[in-house]
PDBML (XML) file of the C-alpha atoms, coordinates in Angstrom:
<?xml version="1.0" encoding="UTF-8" ?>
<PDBx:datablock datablockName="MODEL"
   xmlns:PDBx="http://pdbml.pdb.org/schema/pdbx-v50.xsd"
   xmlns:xsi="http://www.w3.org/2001/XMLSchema-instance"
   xsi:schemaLocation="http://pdbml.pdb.org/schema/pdbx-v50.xsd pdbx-v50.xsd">
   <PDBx:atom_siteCategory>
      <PDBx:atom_site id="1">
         <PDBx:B_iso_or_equiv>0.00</PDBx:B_iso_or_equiv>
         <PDBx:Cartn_x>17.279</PDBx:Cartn_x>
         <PDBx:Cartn_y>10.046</PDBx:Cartn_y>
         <PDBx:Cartn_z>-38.842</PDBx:Cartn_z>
         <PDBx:auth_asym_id>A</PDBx:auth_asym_id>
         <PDBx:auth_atom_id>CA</PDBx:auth_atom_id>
         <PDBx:auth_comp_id>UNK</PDBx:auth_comp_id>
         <PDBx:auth_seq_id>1</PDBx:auth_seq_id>
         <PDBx:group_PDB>ATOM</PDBx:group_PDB>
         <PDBx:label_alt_id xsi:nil="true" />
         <PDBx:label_asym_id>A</PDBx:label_asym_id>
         <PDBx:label_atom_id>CA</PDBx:label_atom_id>
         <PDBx:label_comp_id>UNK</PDBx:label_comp_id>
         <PDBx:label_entity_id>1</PDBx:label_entity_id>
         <PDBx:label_seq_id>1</PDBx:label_seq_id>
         <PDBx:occupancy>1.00</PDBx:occupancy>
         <PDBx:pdbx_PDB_model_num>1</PDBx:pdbx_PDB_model_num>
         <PDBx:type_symbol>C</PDBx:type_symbol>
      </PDBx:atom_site>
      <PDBx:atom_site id="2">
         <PDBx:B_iso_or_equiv>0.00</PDBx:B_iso_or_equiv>
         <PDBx:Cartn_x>13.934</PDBx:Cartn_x>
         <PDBx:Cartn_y>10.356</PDBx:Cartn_y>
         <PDBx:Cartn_z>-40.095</PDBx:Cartn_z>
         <PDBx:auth_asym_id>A</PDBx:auth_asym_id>
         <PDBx:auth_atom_id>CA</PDBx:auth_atom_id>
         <PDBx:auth_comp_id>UNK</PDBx:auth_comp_id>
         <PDBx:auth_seq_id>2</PDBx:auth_seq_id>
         <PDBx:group_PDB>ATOM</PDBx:group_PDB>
         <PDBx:label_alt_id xsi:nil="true" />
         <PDBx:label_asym_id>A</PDBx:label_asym_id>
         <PDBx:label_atom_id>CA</PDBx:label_atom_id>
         <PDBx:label_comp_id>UNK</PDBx:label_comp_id>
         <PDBx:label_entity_id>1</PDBx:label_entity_id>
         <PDBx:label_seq_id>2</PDBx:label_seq_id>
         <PDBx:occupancy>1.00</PDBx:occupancy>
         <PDBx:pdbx_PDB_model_num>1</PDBx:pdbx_PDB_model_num>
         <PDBx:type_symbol>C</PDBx:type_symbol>
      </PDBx:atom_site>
      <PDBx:atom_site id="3">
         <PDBx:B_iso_or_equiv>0.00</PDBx:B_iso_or_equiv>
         <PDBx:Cartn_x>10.992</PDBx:Cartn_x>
         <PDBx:Cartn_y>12.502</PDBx:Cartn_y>
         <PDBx:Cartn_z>-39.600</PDBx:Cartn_z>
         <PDBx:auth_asym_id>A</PDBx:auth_asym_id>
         <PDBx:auth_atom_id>CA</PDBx:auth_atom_id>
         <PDBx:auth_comp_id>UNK</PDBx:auth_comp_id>
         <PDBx:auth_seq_id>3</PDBx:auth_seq_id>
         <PDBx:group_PDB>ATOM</PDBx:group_PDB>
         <PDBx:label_alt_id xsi:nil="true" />
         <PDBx:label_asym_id>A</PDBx:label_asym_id>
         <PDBx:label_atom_id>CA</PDBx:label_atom_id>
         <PDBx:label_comp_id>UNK</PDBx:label_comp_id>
         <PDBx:label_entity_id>1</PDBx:label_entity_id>
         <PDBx:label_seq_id>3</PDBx:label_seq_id>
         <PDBx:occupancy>1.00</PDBx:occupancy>
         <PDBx:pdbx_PDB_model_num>1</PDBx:pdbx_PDB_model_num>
         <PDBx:type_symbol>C</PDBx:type_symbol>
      </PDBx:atom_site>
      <PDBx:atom_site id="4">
         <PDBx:B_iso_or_equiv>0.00</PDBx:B_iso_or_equiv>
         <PDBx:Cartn_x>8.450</PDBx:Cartn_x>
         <PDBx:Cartn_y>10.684</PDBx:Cartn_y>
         <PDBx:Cartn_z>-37.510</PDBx:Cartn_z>
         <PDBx:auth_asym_id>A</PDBx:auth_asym_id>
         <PDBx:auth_atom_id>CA</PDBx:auth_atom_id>
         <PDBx:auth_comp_id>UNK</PDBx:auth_comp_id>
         <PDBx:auth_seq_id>4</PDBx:auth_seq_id>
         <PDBx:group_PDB>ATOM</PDBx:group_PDB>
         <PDBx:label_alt_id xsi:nil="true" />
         <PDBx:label_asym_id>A</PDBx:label_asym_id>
         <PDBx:label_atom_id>CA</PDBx:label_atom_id>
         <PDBx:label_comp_id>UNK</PDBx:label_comp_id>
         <PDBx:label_entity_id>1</PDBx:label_entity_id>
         <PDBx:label_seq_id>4</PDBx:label_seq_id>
         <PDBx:occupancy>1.00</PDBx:occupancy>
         <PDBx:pdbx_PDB_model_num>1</PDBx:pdbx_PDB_model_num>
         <PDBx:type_symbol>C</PDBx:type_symbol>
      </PDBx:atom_site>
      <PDBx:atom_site id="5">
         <PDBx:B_iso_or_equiv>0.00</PDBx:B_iso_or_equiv>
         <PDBx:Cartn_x>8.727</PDBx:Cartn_x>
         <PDBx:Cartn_y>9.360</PDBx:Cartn_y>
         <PDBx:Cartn_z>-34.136</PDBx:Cartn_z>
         <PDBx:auth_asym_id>A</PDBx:auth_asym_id>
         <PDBx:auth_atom_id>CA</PDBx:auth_atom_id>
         <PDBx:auth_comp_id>UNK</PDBx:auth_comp_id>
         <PDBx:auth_seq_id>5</PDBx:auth_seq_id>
         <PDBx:group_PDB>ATOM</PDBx:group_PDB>
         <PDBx:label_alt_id xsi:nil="true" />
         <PDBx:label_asym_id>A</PDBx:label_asym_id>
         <PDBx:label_atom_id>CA</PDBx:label_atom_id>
         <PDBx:label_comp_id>UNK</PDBx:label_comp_id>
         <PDBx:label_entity_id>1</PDBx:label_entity_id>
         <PDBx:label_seq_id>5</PDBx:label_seq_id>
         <PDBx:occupancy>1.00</PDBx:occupancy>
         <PDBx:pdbx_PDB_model_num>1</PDBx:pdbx_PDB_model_num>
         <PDBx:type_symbol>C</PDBx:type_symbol>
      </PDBx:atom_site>
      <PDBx:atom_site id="6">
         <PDBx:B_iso_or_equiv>0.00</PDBx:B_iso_or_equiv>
         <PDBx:Cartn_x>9.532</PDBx:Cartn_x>
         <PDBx:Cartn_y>5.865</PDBx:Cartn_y>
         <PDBx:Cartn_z>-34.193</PDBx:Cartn_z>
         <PDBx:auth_asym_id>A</PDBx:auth_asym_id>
         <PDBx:auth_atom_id>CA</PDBx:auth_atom_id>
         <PDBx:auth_comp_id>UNK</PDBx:auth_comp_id>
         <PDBx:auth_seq_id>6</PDBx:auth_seq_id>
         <PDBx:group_PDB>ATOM</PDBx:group_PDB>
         <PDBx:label_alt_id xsi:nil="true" />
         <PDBx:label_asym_id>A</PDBx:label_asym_id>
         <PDBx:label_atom_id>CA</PDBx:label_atom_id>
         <PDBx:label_comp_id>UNK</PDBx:label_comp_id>
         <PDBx:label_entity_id>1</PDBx:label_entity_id>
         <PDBx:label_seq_id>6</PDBx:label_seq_id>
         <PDBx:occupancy>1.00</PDBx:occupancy>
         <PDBx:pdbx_PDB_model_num>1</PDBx:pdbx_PDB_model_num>
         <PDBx:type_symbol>C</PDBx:type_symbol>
      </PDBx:atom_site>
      <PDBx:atom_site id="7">
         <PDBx:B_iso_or_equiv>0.00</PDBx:B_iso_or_equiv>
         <PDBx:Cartn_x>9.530</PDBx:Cartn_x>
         <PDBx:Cartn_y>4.931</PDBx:Cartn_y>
         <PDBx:Cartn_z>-30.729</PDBx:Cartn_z>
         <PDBx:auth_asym_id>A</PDBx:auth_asym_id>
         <PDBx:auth_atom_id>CA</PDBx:auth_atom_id>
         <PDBx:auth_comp_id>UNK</PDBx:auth_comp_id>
         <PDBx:auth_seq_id>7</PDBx:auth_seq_id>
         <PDBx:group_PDB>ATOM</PDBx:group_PDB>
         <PDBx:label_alt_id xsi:nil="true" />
         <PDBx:label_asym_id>A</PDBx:label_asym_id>
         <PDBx:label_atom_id>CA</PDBx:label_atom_id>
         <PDBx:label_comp_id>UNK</PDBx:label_comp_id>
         <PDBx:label_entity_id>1</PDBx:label_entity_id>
         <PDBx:label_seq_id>7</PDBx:label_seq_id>
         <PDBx:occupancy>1.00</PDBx:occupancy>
         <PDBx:pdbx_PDB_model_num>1</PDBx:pdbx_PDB_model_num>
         <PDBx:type_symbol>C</PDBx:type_symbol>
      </PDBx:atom_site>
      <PDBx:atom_site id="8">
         <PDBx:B_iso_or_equiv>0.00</PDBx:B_iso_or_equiv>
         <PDBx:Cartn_x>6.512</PDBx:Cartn_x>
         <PDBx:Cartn_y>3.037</PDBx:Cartn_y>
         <PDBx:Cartn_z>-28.729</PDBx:Cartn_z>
         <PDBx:auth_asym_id>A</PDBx:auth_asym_id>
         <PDBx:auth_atom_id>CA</PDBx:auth_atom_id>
         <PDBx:auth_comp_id>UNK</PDBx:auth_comp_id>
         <PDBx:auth_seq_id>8</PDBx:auth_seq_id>
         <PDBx:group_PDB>ATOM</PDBx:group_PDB>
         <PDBx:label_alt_id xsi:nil="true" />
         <PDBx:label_asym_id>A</PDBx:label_asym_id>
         <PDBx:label_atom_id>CA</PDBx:label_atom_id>
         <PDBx:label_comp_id>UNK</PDBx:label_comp_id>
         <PDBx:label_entity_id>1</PDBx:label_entity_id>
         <PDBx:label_seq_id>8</PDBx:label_seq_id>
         <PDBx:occupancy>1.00</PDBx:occupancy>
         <PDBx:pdbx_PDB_model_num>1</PDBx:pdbx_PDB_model_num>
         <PDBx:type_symbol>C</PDBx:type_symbol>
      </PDBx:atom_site>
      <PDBx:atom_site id="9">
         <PDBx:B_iso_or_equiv>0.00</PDBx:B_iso_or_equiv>
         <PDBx:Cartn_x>5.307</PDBx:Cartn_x>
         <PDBx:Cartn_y>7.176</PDBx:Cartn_y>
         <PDBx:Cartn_z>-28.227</PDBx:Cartn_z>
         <PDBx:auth_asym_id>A</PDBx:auth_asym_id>
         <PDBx:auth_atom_id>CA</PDBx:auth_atom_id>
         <PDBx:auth_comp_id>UNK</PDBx:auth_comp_id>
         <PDBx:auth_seq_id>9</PDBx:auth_seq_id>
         <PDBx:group_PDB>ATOM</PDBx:group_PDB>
         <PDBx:label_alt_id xsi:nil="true" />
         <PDBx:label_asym_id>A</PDBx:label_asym_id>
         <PDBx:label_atom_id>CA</PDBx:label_atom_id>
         <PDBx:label_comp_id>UNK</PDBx:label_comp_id>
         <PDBx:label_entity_id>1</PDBx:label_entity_id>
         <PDBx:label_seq_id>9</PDBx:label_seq_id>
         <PDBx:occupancy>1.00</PDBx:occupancy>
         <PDBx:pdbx_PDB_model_num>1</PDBx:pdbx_PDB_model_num>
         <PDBx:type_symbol>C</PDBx:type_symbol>
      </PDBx:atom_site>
      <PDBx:atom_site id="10">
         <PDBx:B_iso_or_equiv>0.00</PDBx:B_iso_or_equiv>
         <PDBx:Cartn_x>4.893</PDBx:Cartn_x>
         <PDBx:Cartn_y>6.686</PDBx:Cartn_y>
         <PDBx:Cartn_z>-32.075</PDBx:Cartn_z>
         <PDBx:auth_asym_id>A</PDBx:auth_asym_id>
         <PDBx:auth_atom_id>CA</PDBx:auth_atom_id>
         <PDBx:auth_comp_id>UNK</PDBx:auth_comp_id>
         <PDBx:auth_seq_id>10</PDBx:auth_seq_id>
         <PDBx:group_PDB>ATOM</PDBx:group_PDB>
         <PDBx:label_alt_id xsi:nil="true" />
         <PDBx:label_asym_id>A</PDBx:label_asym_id>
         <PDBx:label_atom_id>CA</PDBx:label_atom_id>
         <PDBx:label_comp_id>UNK</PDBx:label_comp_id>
         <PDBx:label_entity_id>1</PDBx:label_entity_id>
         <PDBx:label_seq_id>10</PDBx:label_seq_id>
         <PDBx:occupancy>1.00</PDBx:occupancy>
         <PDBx:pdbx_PDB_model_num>1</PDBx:pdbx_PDB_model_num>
         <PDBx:type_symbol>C</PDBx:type_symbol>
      </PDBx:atom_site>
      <PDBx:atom_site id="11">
         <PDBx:B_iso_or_equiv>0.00</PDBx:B_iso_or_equiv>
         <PDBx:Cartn_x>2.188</PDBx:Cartn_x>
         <PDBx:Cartn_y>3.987</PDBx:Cartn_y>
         <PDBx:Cartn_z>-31.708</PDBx:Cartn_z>
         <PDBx:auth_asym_id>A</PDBx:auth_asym_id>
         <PDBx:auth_atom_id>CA</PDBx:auth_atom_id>
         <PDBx:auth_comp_id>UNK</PDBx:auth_comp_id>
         <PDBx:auth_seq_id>11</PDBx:auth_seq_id>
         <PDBx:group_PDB>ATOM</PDBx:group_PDB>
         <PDBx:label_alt_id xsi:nil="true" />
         <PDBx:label_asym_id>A</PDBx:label_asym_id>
         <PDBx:label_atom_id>CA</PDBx:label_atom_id>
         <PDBx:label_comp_id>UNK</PDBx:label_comp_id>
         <PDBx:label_entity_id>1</PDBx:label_entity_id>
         <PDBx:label_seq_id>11</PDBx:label_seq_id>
         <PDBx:occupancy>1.00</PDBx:occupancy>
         <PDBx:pdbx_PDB_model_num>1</PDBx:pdbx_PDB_model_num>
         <PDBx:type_symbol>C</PDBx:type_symbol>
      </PDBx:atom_site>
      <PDBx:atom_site id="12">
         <PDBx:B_iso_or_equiv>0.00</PDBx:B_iso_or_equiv>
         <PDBx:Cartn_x>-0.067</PDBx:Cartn_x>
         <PDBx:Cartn_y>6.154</PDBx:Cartn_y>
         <PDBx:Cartn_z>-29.080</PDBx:Cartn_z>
         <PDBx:auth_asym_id>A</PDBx:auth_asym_id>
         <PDBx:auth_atom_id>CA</PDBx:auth_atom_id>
         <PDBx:auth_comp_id>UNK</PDBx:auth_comp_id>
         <PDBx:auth_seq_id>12</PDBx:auth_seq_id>
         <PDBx:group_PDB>ATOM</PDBx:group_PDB>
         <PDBx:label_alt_id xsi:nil="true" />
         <PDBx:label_asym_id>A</PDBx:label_asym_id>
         <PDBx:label_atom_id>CA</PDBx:label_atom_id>
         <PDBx:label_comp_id>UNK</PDBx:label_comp_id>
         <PDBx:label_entity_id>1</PDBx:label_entity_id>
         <PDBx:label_seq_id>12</PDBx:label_seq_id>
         <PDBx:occupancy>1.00</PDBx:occupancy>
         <PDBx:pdbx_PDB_model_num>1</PDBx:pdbx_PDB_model_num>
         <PDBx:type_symbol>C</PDBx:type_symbol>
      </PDBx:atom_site>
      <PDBx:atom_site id="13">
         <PDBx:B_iso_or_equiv>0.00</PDBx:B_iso_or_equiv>
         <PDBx:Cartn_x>0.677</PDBx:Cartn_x>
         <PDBx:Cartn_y>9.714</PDBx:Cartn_y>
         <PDBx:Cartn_z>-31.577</PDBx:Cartn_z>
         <PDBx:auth_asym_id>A</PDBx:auth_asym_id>
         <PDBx:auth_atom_id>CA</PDBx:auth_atom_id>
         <PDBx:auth_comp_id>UNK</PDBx:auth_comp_id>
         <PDBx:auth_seq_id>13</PDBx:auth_seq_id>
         <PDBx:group_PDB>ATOM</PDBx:group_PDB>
         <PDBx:label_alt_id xsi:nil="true" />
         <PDBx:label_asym_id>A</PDBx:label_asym_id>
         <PDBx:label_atom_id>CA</PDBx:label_atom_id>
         <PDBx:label_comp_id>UNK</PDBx:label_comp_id>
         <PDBx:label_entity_id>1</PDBx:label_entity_id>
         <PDBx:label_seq_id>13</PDBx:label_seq_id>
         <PDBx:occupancy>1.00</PDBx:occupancy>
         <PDBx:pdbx_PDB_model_num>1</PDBx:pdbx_PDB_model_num>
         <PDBx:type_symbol>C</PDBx:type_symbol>
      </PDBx:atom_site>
      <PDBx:atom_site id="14">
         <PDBx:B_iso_or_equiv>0.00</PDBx:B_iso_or_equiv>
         <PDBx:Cartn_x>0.500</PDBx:Cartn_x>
         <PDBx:Cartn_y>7.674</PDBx:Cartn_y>
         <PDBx:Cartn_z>-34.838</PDBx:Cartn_z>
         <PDBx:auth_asym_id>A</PDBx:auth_asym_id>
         <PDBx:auth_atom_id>CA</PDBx:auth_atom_id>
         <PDBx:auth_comp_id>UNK</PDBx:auth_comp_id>
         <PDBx:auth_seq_id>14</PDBx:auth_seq_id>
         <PDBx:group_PDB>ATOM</PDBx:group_PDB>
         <PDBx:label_alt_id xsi:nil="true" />
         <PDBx:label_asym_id>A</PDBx:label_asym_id>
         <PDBx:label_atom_id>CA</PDBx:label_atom_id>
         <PDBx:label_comp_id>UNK</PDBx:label_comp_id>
         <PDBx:label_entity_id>1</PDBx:label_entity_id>
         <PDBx:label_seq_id>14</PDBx:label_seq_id>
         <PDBx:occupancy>1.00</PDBx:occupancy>
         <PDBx:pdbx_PDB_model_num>1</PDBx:pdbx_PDB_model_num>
         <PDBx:type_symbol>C</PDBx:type_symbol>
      </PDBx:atom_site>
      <PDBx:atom_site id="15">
         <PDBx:B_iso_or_equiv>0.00</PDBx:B_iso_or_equiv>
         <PDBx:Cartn_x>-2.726</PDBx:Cartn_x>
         <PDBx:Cartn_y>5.675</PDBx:Cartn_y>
         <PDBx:Cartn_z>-34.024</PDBx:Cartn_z>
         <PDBx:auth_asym_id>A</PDBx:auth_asym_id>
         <PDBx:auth_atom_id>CA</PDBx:auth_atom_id>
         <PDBx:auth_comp_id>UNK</PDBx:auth_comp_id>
         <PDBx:auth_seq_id>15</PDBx:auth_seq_id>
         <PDBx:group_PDB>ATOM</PDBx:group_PDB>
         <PDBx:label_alt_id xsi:nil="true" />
         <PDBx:label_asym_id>A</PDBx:label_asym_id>
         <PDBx:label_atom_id>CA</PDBx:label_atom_id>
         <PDBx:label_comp_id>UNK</PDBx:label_comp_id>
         <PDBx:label_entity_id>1</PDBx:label_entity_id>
         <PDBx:label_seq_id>15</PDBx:label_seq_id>
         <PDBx:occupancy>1.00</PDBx:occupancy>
         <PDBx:pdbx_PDB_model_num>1</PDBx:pdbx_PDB_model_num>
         <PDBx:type_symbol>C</PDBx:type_symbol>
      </PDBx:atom_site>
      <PDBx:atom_site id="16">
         <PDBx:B_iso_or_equiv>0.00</PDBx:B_iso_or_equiv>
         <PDBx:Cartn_x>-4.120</PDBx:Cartn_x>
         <PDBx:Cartn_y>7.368</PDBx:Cartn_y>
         <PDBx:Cartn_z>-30.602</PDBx:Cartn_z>
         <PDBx:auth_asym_id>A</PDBx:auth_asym_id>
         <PDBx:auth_atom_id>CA</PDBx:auth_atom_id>
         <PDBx:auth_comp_id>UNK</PDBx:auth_comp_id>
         <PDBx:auth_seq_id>16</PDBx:auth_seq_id>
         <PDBx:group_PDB>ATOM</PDBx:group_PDB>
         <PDBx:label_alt_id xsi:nil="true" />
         <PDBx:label_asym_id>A</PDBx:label_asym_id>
         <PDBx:label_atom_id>CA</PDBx:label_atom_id>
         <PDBx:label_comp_id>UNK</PDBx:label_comp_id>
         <PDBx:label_entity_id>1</PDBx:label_entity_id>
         <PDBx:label_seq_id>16</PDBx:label_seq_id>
         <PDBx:occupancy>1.00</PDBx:occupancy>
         <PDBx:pdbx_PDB_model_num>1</PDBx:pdbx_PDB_model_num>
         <PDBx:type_symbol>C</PDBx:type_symbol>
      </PDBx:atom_site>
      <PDBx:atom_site id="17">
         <PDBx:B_iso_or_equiv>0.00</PDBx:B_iso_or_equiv>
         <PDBx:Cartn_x>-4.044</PDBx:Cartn_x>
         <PDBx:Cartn_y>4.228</PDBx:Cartn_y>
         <PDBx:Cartn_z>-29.205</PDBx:Cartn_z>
         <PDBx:auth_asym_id>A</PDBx:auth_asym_id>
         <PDBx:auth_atom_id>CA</PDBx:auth_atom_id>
         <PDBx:auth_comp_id>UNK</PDBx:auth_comp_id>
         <PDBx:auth_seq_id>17</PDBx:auth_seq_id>
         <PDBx:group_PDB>ATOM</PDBx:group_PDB>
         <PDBx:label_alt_id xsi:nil="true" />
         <PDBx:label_asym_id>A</PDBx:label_asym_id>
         <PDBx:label_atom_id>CA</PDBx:label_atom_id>
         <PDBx:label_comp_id>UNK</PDBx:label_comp_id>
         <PDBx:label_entity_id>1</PDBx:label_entity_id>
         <PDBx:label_seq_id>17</PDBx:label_seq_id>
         <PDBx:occupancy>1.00</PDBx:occupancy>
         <PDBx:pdbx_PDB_model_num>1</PDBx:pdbx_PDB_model_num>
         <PDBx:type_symbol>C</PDBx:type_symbol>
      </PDBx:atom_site>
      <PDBx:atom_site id="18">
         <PDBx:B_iso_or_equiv>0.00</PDBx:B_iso_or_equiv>
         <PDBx:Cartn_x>-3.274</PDBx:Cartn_x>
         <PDBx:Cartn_y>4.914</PDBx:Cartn_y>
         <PDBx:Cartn_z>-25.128</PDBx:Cartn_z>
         <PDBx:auth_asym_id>A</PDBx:auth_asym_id>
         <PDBx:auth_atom_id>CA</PDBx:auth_atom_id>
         <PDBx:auth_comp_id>UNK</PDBx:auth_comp_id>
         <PDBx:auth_seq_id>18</PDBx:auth_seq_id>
         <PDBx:group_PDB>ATOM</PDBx:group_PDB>
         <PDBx:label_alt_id xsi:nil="true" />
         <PDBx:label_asym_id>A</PDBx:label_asym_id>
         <PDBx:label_atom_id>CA</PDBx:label_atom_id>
         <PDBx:label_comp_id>UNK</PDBx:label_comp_id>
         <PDBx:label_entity_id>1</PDBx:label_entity_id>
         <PDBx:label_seq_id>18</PDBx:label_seq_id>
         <PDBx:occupancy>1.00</PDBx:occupancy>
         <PDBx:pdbx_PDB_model_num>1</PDBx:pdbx_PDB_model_num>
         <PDBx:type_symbol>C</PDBx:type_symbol>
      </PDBx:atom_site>
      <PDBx:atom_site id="19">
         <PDBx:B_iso_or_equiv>0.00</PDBx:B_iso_or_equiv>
         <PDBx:Cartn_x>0.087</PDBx:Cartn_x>
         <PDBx:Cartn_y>3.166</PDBx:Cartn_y>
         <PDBx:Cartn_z>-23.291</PDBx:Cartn_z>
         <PDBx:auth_asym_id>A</PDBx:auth_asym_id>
         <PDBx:auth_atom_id>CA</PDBx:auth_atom_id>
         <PDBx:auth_comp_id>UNK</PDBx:auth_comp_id>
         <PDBx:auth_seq_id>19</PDBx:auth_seq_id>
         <PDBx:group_PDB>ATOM</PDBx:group_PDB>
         <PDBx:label_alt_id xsi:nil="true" />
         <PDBx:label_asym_id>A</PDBx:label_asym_id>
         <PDBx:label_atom_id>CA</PDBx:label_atom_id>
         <PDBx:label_comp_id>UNK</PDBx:label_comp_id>
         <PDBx:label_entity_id>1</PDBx:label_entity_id>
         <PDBx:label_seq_id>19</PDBx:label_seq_id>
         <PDBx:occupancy>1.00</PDBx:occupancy>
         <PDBx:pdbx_PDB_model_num>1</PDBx:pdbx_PDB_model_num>
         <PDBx:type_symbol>C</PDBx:type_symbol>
      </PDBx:atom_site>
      <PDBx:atom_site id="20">
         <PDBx:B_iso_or_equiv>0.00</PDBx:B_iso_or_equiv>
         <PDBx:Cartn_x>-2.476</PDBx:Cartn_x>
         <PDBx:Cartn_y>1.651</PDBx:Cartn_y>
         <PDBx:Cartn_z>-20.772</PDBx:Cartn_z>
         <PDBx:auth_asym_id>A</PDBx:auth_asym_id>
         <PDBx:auth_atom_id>CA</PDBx:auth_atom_id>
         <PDBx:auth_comp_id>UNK</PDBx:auth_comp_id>
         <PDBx:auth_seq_id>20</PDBx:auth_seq_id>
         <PDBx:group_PDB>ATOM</PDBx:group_PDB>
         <PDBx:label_alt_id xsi:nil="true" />
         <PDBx:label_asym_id>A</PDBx:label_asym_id>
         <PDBx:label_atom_id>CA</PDBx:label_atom_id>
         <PDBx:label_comp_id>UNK</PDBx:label_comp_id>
         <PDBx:label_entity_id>1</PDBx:label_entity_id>
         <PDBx:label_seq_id>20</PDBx:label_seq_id>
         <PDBx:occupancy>1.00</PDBx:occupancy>
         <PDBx:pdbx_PDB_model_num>1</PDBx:pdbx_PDB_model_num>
         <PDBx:type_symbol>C</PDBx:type_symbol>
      </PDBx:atom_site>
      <PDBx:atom_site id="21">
         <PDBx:B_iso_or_equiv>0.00</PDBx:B_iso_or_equiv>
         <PDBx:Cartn_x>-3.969</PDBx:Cartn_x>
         <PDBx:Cartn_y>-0.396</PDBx:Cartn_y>
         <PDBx:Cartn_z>-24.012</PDBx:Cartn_z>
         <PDBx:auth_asym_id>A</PDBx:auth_asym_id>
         <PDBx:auth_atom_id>CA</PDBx:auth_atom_id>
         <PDBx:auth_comp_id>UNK</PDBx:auth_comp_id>
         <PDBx:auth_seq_id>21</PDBx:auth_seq_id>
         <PDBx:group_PDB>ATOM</PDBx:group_PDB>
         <PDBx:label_alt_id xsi:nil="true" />
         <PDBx:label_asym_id>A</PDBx:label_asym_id>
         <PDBx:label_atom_id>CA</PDBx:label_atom_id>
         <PDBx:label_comp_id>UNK</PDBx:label_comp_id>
         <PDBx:label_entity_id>1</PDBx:label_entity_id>
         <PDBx:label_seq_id>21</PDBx:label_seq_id>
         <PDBx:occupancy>1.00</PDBx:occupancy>
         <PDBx:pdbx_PDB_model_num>1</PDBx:pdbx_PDB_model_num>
         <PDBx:type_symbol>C</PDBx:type_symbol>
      </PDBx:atom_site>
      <PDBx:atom_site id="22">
         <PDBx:B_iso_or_equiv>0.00</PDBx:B_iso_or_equiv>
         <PDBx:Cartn_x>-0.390</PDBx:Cartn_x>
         <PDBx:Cartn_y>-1.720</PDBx:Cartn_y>
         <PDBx:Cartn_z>-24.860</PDBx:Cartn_z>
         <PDBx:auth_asym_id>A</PDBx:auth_asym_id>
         <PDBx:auth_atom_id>CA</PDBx:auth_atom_id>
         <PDBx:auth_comp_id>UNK</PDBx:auth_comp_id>
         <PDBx:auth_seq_id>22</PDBx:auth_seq_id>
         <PDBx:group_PDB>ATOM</PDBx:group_PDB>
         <PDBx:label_alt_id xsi:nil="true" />
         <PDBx:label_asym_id>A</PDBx:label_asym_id>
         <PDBx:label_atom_id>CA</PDBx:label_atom_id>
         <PDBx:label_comp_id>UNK</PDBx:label_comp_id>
         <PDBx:label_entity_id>1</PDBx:label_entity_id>
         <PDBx:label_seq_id>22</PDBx:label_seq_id>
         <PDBx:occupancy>1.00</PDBx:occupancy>
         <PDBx:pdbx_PDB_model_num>1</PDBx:pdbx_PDB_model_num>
         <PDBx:type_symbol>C</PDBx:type_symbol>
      </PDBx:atom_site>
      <PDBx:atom_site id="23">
         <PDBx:B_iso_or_equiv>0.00</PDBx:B_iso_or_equiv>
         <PDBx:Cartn_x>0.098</PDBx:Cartn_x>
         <PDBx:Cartn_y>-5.084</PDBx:Cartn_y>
         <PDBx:Cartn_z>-24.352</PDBx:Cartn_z>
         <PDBx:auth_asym_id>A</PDBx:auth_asym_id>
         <PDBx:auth_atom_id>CA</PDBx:auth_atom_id>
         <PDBx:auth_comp_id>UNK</PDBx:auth_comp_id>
         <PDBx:auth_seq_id>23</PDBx:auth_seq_id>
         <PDBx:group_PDB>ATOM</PDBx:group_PDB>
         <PDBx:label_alt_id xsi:nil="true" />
         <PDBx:label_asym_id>A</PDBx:label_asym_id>
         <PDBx:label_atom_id>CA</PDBx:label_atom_id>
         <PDBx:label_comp_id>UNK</PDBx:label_comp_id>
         <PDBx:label_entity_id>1</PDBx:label_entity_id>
         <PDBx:label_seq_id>23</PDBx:label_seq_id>
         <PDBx:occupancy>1.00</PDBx:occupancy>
         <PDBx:pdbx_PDB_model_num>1</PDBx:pdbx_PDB_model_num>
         <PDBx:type_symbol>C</PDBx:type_symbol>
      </PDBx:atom_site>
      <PDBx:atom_site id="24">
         <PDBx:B_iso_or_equiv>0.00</PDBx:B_iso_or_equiv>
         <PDBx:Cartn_x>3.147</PDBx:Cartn_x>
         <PDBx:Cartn_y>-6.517</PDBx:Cartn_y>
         <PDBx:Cartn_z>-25.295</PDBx:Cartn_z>
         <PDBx:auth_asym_id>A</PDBx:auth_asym_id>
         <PDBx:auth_atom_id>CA</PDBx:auth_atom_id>
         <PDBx:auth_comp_id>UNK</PDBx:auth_comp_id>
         <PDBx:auth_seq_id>24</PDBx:auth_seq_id>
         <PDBx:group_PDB>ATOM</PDBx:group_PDB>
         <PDBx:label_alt_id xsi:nil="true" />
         <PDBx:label_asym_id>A</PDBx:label_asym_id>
         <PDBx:label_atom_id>CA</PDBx:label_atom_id>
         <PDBx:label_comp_id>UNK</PDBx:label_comp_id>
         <PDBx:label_entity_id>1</PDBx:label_entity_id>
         <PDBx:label_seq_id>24</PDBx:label_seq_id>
         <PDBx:occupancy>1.00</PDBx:occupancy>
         <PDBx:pdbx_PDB_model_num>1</PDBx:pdbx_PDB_model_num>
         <PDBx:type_symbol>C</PDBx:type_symbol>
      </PDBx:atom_site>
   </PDBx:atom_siteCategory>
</PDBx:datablock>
C-alpha cells in the first residue's frame, strides 16, 4: 500500500475540511 490515508477520512485529515461539508 502506501503511506497516507487514501480514503474520504483522507480529504477531512489531508485538508481539515469536515464530512458535514462533503457534498458529493
Amino acid at each position: 500500500v502506501t503511506s497516507s490515508s487514501t480514503t474520504v477520512g483522507g480529504v477531512c485529515t489531508g485538508l481539515g475540511i469536515p464530512p458535514t461539508k462533503i457534498d458529493k
